[in-house]
N, C-alpha and C. Protein backbone atom coordinates (compact mmCIF):
# COMPACT_ATOMS: atom_id res chain seq x y z
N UNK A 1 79.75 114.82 119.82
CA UNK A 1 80.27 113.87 118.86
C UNK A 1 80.36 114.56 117.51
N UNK A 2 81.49 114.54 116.85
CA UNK A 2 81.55 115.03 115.52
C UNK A 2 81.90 113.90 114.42
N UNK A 3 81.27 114.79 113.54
CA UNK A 3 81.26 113.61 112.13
C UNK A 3 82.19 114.29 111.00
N UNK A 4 82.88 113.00 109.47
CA UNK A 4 83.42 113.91 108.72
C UNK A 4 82.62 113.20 107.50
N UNK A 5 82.81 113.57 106.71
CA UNK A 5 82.28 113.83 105.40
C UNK A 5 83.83 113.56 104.50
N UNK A 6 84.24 112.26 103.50
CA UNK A 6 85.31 112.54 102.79
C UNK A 6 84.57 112.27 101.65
N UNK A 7 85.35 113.30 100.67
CA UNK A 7 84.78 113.00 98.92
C UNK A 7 86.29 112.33 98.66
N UNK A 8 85.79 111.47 97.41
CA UNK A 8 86.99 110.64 96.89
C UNK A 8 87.74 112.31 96.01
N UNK A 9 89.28 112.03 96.09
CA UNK A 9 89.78 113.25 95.47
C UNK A 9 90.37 112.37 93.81
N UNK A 10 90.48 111.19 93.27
CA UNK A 10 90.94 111.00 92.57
C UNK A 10 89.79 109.37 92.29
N UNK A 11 89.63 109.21 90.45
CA UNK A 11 90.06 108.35 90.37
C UNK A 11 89.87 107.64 88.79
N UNK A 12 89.95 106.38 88.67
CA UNK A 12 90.49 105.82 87.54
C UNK A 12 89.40 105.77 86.78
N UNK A 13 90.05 106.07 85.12
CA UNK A 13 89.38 105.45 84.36
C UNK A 13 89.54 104.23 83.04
N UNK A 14 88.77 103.53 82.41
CA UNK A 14 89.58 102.54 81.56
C UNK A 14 90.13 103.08 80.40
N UNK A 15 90.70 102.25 79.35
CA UNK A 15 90.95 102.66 78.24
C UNK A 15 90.43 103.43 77.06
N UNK A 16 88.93 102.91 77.55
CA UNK A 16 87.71 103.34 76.51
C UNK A 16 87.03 104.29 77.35
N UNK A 17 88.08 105.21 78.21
CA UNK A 17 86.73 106.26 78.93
C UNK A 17 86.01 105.62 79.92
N UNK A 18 85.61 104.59 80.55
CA UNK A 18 84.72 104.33 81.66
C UNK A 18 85.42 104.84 83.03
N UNK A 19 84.84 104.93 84.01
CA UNK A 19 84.98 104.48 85.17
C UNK A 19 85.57 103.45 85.83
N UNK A 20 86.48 103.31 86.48
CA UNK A 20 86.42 101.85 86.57
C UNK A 20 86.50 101.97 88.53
N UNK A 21 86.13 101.01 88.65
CA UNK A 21 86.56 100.63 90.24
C UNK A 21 85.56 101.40 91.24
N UNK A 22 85.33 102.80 90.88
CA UNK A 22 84.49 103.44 91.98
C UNK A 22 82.89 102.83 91.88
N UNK A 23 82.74 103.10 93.11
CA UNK A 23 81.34 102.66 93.36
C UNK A 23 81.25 100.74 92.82
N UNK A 24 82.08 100.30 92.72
CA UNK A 24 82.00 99.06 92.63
C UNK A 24 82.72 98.12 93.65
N UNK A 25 83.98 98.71 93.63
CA UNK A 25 84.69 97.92 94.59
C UNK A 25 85.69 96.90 93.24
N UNK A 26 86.87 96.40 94.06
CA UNK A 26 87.60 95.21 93.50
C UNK A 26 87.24 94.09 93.08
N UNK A 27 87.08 93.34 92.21
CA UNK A 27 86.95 92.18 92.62
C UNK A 27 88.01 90.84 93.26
N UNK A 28 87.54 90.37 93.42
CA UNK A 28 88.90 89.57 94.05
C UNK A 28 89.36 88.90 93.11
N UNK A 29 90.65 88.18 93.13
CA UNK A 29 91.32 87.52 92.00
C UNK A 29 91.17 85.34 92.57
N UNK A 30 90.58 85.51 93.61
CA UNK A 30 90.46 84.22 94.63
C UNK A 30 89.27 84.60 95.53
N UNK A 31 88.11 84.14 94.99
CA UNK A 31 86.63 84.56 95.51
C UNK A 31 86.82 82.94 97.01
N UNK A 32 86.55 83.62 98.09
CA UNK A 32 87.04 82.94 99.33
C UNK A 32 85.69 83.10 99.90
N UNK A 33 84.41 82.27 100.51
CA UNK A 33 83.48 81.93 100.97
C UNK A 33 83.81 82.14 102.29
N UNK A 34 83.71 82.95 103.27
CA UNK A 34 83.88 82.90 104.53
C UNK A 34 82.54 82.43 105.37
N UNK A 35 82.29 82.00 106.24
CA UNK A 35 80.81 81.09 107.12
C UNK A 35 81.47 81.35 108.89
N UNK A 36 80.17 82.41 109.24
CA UNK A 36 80.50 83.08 110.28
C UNK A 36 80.95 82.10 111.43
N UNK A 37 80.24 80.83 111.27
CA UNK A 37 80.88 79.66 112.33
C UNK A 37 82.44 79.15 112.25
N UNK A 38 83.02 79.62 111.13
CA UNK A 38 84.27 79.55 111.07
C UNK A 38 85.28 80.64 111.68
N UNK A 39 84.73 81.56 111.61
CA UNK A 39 85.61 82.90 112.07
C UNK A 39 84.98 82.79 113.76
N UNK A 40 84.31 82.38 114.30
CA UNK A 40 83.93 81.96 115.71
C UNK A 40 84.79 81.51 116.34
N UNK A 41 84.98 80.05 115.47
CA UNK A 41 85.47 79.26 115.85
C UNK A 41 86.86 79.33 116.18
N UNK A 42 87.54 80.79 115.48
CA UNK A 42 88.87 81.01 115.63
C UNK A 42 89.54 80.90 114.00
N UNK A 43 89.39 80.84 113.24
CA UNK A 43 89.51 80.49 111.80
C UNK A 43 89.87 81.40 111.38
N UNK A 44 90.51 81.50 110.19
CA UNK A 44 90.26 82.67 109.47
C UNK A 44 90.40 82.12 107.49
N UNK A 45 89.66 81.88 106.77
CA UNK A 45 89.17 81.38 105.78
C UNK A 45 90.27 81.74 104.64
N UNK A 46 89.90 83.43 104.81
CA UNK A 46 90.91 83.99 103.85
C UNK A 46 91.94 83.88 104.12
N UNK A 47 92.57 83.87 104.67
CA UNK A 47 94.23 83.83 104.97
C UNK A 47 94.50 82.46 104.73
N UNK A 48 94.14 81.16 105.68
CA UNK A 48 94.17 79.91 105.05
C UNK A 48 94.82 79.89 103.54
N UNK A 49 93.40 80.25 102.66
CA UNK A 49 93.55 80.18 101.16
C UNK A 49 94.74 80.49 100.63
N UNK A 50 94.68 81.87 101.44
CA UNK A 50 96.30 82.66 100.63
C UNK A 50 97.56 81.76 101.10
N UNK A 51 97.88 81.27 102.19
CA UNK A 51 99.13 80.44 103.12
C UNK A 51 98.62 79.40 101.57
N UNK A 52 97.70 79.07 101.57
CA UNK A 52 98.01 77.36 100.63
C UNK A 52 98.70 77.97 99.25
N UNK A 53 97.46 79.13 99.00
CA UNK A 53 98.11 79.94 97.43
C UNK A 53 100.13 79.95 97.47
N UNK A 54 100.22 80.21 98.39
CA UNK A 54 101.78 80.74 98.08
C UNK A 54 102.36 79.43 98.96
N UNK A 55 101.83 78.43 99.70
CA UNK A 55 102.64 77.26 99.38
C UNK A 55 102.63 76.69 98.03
N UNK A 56 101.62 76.58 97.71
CA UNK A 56 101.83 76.20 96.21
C UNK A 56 102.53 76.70 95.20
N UNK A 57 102.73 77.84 95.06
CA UNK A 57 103.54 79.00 94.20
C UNK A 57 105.03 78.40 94.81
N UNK A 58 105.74 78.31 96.01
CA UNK A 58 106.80 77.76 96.26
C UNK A 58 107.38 76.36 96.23
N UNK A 59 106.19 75.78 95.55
CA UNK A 59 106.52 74.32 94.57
C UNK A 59 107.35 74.60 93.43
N UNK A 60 107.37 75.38 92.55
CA UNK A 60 107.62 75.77 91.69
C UNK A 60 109.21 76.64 91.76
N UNK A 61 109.88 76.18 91.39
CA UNK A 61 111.24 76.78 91.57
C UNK A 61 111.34 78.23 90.84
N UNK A 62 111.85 79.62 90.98
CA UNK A 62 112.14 80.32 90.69
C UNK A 62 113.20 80.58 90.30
N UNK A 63 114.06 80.76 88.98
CA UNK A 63 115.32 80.90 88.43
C UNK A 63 115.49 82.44 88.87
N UNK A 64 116.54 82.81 89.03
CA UNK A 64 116.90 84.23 89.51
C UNK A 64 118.07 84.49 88.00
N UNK A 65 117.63 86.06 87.87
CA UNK A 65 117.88 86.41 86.71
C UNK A 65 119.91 86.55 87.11
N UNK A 66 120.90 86.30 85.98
CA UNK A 66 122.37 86.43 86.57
C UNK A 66 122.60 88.06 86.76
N UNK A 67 123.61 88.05 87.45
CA UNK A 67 124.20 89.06 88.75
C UNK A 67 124.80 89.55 87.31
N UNK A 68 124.26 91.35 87.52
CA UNK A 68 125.03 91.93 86.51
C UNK A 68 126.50 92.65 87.27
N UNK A 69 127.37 93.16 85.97
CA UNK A 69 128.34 93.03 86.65
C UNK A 69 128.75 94.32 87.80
N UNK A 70 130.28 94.32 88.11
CA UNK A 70 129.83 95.31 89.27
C UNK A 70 129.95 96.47 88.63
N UNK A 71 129.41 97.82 89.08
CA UNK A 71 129.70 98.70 89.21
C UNK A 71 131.03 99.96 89.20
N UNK A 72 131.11 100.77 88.15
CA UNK A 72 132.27 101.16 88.41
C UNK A 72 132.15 102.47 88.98
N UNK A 73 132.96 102.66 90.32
CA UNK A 73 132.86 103.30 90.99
C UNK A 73 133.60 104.60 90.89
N UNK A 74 134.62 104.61 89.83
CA UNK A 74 135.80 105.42 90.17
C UNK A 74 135.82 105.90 88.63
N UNK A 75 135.93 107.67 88.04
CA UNK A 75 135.69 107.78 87.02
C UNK A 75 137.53 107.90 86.61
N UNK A 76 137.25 107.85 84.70
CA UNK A 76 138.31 107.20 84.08
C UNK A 76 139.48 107.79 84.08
């Protein structure tokens, strides 16, 4: 059986010089409680949330920016 070993090759820092993100992890932007009797049961918690998140977001009508014009294809 063989094993690997990866070092991170890159990563971020903030504005003011910190670190950011390594050794911490993301946080989430929608903190979602998952309860192992739910994911048993066939569930899945997080996803739920997100399907309602973006039904709800599609309440909301989106204006689409106007059609610029065409392209000219053929020089002068």
């Amino acid at each position: 059986m063989a094993g690997a070993v990866f070092v991170p090759g890159l990563a971020f820092a903030s504005k003011d010089g910190q670190w950011i993100i390594e050794g911490h992890g993301v946080d989430p932007d929608i903190e979602v409680i998952t309860i192992p009797a739910s994911e048993i049961a066939g569930r899945d918690p997080q996803l739920e949330r997100g399907i309602a998140e973006l039904m709800a977001k599609l309440k909301t009508p989106v204006k689409l920016p106007p059609r610029p014009p065409a392209p000219v294809k053929t020089p002068k």
